[in-house]
C-alpha atoms as a PDB file:
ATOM      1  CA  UNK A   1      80.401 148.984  76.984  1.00  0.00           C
ATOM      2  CA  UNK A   2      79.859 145.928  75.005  1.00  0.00           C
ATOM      3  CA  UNK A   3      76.860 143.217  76.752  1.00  0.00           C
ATOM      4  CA  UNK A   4      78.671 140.642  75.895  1.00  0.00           C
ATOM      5  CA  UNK A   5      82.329 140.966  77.390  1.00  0.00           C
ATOM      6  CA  UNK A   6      83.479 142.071  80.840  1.00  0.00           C
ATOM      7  CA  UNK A   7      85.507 145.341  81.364  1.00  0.00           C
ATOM      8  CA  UNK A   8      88.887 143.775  79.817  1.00  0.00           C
ATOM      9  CA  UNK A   9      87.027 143.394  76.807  1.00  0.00           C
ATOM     10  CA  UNK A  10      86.614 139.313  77.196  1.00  0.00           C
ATOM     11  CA  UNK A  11      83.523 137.092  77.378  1.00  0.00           C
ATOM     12  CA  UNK A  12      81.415 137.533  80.363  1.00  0.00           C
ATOM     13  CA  UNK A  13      83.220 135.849  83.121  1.00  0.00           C
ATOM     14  CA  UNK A  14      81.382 135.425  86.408  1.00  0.00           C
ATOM     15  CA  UNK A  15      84.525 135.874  88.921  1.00  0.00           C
ATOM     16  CA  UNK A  16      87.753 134.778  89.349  1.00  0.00           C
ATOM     17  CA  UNK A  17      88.991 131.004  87.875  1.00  0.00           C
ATOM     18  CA  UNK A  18      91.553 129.750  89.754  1.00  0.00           C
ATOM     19  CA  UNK A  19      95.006 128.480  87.379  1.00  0.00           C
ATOM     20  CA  UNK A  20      94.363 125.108  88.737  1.00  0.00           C
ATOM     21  CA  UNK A  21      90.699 125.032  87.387  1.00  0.00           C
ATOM     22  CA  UNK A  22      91.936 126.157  84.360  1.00  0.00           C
ATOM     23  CA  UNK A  23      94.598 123.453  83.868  1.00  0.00           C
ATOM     24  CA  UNK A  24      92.070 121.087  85.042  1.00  0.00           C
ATOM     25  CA  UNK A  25      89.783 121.834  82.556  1.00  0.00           C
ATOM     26  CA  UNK A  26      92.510 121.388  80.141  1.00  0.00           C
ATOM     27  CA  UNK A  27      93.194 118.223  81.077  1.00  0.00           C
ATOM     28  CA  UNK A  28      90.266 116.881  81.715  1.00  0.00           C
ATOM     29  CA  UNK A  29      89.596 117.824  77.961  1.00  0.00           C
ATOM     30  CA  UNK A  30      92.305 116.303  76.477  1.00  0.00           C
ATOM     31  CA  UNK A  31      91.587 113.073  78.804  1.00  0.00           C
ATOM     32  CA  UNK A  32      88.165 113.039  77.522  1.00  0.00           C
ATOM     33  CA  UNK A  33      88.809 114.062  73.697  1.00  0.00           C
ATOM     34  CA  UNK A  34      91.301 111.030  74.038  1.00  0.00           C
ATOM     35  CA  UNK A  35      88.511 108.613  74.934  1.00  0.00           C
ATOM     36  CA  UNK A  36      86.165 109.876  71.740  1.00  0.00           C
ATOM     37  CA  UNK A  37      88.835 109.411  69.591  1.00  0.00           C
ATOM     38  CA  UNK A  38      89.470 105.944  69.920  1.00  0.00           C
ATOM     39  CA  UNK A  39      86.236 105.334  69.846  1.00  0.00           C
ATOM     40  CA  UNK A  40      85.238 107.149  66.747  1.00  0.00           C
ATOM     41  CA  UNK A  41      88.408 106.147  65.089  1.00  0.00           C
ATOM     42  CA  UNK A  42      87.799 102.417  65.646  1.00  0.00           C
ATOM     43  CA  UNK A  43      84.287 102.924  64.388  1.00  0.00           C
ATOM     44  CA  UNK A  44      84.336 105.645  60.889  1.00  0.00           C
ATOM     45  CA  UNK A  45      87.915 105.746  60.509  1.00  0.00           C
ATOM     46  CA  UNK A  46      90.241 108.754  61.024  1.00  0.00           C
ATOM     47  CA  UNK A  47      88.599 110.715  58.009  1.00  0.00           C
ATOM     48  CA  UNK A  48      84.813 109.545  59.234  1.00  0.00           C
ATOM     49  CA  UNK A  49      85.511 110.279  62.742  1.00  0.00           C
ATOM     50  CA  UNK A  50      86.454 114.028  62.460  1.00  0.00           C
ATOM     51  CA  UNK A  51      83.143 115.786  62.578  1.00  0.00           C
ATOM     52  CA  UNK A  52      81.898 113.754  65.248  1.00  0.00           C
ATOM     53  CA  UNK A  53      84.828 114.248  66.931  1.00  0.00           C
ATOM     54  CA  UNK A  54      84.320 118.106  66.519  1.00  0.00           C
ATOM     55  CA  UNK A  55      80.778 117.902  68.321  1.00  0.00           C
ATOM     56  CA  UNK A  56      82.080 116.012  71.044  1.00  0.00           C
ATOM     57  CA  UNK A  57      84.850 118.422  71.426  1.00  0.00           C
ATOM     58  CA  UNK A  58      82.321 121.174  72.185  1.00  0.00           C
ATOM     59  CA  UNK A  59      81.303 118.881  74.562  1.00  0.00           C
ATOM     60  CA  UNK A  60      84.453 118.325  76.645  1.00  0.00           C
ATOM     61  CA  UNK A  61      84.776 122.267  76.606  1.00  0.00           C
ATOM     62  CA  UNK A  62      81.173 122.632  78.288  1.00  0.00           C
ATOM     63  CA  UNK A  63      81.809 119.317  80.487  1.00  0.00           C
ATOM     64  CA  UNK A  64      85.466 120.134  81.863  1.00  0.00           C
ATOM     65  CA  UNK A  65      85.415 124.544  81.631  1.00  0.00           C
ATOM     66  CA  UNK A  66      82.045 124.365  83.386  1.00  0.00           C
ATOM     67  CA  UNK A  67      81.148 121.148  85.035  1.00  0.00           C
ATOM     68  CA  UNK A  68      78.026 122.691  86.740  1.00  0.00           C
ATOM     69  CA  UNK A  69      76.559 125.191  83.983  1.00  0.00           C
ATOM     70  CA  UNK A  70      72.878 123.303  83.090  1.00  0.00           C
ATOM     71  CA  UNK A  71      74.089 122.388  79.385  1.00  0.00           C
ATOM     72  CA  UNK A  72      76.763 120.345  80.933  1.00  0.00           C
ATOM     73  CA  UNK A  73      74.194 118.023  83.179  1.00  0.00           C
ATOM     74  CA  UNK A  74      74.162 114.587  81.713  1.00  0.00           C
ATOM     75  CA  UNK A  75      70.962 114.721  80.213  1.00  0.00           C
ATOM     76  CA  UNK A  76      71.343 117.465  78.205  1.00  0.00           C
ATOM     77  CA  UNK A  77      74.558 116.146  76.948  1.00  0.00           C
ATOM     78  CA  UNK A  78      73.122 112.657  76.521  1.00  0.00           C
ATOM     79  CA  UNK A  79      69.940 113.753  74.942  1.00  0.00           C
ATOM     80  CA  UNK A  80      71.078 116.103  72.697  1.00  0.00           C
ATOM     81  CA  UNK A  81      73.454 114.161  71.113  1.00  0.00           C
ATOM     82  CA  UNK A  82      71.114 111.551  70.721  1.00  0.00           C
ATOM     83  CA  UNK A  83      68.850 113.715  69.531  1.00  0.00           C
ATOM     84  CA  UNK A  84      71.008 114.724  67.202  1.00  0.00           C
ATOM     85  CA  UNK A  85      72.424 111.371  65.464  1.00  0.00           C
ATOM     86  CA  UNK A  86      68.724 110.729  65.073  1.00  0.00           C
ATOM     87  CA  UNK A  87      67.123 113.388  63.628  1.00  0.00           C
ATOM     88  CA  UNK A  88      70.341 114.234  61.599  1.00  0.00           C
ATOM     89  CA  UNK A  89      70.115 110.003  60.498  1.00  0.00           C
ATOM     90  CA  UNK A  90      66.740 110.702  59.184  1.00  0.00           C
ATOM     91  CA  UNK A  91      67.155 113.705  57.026  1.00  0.00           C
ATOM     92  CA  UNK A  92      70.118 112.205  55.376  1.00  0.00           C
ATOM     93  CA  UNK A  93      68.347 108.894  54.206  1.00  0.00           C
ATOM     94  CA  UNK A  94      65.352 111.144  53.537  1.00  0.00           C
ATOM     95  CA  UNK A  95      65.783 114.296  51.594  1.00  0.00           C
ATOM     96  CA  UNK A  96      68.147 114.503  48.562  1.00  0.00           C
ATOM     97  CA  UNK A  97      69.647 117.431  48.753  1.00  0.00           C
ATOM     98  CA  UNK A  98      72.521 117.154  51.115  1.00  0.00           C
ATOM     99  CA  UNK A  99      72.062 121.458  52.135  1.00  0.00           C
ATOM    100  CA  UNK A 100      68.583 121.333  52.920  1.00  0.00           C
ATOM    101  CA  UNK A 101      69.372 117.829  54.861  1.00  0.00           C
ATOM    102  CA  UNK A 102      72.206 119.833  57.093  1.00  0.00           C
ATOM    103  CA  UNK A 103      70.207 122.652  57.751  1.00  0.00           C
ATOM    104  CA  UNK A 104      67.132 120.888  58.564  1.00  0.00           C
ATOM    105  CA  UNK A 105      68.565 118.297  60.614  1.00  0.00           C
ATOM    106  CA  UNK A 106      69.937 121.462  62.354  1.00  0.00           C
ATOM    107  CA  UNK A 107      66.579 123.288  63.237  1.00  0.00           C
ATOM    108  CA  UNK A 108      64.568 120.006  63.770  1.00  0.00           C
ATOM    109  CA  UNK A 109      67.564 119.197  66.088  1.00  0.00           C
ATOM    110  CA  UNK A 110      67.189 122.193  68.244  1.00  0.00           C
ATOM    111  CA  UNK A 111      63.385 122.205  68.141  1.00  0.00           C
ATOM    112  CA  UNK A 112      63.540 118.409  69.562  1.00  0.00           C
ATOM    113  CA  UNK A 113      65.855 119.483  72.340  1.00  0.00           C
ATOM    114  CA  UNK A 114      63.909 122.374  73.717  1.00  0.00           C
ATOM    115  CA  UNK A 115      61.193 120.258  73.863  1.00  0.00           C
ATOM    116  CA  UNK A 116      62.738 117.394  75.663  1.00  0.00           C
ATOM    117  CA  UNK A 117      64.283 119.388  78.459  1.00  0.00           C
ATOM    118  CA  UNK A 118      68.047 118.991  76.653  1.00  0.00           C
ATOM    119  CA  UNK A 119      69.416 121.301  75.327  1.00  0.00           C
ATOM    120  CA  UNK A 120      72.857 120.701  74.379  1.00  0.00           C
ATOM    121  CA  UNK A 121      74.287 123.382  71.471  1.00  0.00           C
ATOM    122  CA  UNK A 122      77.292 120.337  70.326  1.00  0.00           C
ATOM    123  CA  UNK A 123      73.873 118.072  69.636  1.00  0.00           C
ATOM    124  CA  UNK A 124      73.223 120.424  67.021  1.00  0.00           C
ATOM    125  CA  UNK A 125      76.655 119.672  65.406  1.00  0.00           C
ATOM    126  CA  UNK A 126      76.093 116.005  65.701  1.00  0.00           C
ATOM    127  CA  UNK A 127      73.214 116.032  63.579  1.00  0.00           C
ATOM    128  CA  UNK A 128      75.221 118.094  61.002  1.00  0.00           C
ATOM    129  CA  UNK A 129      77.724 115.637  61.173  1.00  0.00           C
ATOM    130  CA  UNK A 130      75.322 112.758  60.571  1.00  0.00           C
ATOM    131  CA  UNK A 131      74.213 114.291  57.273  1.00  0.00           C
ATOM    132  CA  UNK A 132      77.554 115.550  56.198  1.00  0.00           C
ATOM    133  CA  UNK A 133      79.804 113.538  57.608  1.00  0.00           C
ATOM    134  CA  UNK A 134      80.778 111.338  54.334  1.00  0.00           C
ATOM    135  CA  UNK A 135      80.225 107.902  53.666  1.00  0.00           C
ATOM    136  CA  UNK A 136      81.496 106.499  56.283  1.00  0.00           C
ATOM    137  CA  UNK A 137      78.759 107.919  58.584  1.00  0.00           C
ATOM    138  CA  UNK A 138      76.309 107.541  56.016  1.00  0.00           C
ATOM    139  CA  UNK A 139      77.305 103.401  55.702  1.00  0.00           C
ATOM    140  CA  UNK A 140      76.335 103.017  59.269  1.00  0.00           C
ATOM    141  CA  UNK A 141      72.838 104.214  58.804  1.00  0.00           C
ATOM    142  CA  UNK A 142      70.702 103.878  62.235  1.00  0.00           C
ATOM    143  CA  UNK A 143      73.494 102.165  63.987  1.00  0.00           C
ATOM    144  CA  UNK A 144      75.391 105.779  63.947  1.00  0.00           C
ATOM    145  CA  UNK A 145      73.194 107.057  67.224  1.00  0.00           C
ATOM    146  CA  UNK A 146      74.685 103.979  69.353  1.00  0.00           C
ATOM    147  CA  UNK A 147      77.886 103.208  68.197  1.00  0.00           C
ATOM    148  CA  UNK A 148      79.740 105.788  68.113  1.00  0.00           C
ATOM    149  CA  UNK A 149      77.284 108.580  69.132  1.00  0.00           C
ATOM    150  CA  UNK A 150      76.027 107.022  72.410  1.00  0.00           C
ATOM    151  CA  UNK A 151      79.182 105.248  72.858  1.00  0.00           C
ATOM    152  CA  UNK A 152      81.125 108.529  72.615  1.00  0.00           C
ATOM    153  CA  UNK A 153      78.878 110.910  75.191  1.00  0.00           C
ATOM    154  CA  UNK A 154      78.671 108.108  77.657  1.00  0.00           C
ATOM    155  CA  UNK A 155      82.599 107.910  77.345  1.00  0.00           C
ATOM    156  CA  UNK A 156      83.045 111.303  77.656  1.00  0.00           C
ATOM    157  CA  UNK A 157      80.579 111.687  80.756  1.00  0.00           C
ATOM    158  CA  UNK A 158      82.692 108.685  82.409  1.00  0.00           C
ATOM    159  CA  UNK A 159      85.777 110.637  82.001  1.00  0.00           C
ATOM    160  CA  UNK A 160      83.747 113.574  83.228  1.00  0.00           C
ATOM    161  CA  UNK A 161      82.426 111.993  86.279  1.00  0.00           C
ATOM    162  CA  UNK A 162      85.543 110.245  87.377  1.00  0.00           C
ATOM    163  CA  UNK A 163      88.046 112.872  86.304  1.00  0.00           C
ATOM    164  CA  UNK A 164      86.307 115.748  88.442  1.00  0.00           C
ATOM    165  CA  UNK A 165      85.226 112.876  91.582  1.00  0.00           C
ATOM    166  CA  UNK A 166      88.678 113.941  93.310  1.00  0.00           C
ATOM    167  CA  UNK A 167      87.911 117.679  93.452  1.00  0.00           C
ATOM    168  CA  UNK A 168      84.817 118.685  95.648  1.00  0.00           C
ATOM    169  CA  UNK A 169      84.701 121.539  94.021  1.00  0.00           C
ATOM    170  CA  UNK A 170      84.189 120.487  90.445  1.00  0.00           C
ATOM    171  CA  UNK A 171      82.513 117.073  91.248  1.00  0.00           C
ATOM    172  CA  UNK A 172      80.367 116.265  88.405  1.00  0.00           C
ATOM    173  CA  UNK A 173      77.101 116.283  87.622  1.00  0.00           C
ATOM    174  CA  UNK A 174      76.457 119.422  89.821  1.00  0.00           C
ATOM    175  CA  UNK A 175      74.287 117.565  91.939  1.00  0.00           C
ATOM    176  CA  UNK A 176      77.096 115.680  93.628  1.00  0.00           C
ATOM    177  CA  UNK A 177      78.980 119.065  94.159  1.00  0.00           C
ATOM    178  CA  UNK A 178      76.074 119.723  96.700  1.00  0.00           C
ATOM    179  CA  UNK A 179      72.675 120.730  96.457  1.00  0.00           C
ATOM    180  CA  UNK A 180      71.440 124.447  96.075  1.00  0.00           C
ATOM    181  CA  UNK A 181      74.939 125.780  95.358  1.00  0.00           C
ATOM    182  CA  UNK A 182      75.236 127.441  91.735  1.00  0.00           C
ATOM    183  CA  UNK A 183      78.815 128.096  90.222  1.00  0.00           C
ATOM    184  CA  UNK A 184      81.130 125.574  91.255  1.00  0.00           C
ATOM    185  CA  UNK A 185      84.101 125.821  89.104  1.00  0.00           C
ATOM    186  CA  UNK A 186      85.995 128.893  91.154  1.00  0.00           C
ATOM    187  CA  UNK A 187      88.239 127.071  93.534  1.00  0.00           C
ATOM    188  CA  UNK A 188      89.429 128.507  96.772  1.00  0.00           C
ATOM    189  CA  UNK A 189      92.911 129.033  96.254  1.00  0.00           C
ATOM    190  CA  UNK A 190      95.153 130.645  93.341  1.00  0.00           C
ATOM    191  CA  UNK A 191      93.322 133.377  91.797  1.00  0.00           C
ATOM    192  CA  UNK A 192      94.064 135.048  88.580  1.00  0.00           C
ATOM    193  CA  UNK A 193      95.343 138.394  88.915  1.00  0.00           C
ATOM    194  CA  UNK A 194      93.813 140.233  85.832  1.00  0.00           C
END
C-alpha cells in the first residue's frame, strides 16, 4: 500500500468530512479568492495580479479545507507571506539573473520561515511571484509586501475569521474552536459514504 493515500487510493484523509464542510470550504474559498482579487486587481492589474493571486489561492485552500491544521493559524499565513514578498523583493532588485532570483528567493524563503515559527508553503509562491511576477510587481518595489501582499492575507484571514465565526465547529483560528481539541473540520452530521 502506498504511504501516502488511504485504502481508496486518495490522499491521506483523517476520517470522515461531512458534505456540508466540504461545500463550506468551497465557499468560503471562493468568498475569500473574491476579496484577493479585487485587491490585487486594483493594485498590479489583471495580468500583474495573477501570480499573487495563485499564492493566495493556496492559501484559501489551507484556510477554508482545514481551518485548524497549524499552517492555517494566522501567523503562519501572515508571516510567511510576508516573508515571502520580502525576501522574494530583495532578490529581484539584487541579482540579475531572473532563475537564480526565483529559486533563491524560494530557499531563502523557506529557510526564513522555519526559523520564525511560520511556516506557510503559499509564502514560498509569493516570493516567486515577487521575482517573476512581471513589471508590474517589479514597479512597486518595497511597497509590494504591504499593498497588496499584506493587504491580501489580512483580507483573506478576515474572510476566514468571519466566514467560519457561525460554525463552532470550524471557528477560526483553532484557538477559538476550543482549546486542546485537534481536528476540527469533521462536523457532526452528514457523513460521506465512501
Amino acid at each position: 500500500m502506498n504511504p501516502f493515500t488511504n485504502r481508496h487510493g486518495r490522499g491521506i484523509v483523517h476520517g470522515h468530512l461531512a458534505h456540508v464542510d466540504r461545500a463550506l470550504a468551497a465557499i468560503g474559498g471562493t468568498l475569500g479568492i473574491l476579496a484577493i482579487a479585487v485587491i490585487s486587481e486594483h493594485q498590479l492589474g489583471l495580468q500583474g495580479a495573477t501570480a499573487l493571486i495563485a499564492s493566495m489561492g493556496s492559501s484559501a485552500v489551507l484556510l477554508f479545507a482545514v481551518p485548524h491544521g497549524p499552517l492555517s493559524q494566522p501567523w503562519p499565513v501572515l508571516g510567511g507571506h510576508l516573508v515571502g514578498a520580502a525576501v522574494g523583493v530583495a532578490c529581484a532588485r539584487h541579482i540579475d539573473n531572473p532563475l537564480f532570483a526565483a529559486a533563491l528567493a524560494v530557499g531563502l524563503t523557506i529557510a526564513a520561515m522555519h526559523y520564525l515559527g511560520c511556516l506557510h508553503p503559499p509564502g514560498g509562491a509569493t516570493a516567486l511571484g515577487a521575482v517573476a511576477g512581471g513589471e508590474a510587481v517589479h514597479a512597486l518595489g518595497w511597497q509590494f509586501v504591504v499593498t497588496p501582499v499584506l493587504l491580501n492575507a489580512l483580507a483573506v484571514l478576515a474572510v476566514a475569521w468571519l466566514f467560519n465565526l457561525p460554525f463552532a465547529w470550524r471557528r477560526y483560528p483553532a484557538g477559538l474552536a476550543g482549546a486542546g481539541r485537534r481536528d476540527q473540520t469533521l462536523h457532526q452530521g452528514e457523513q460521506d459514504d465512501d
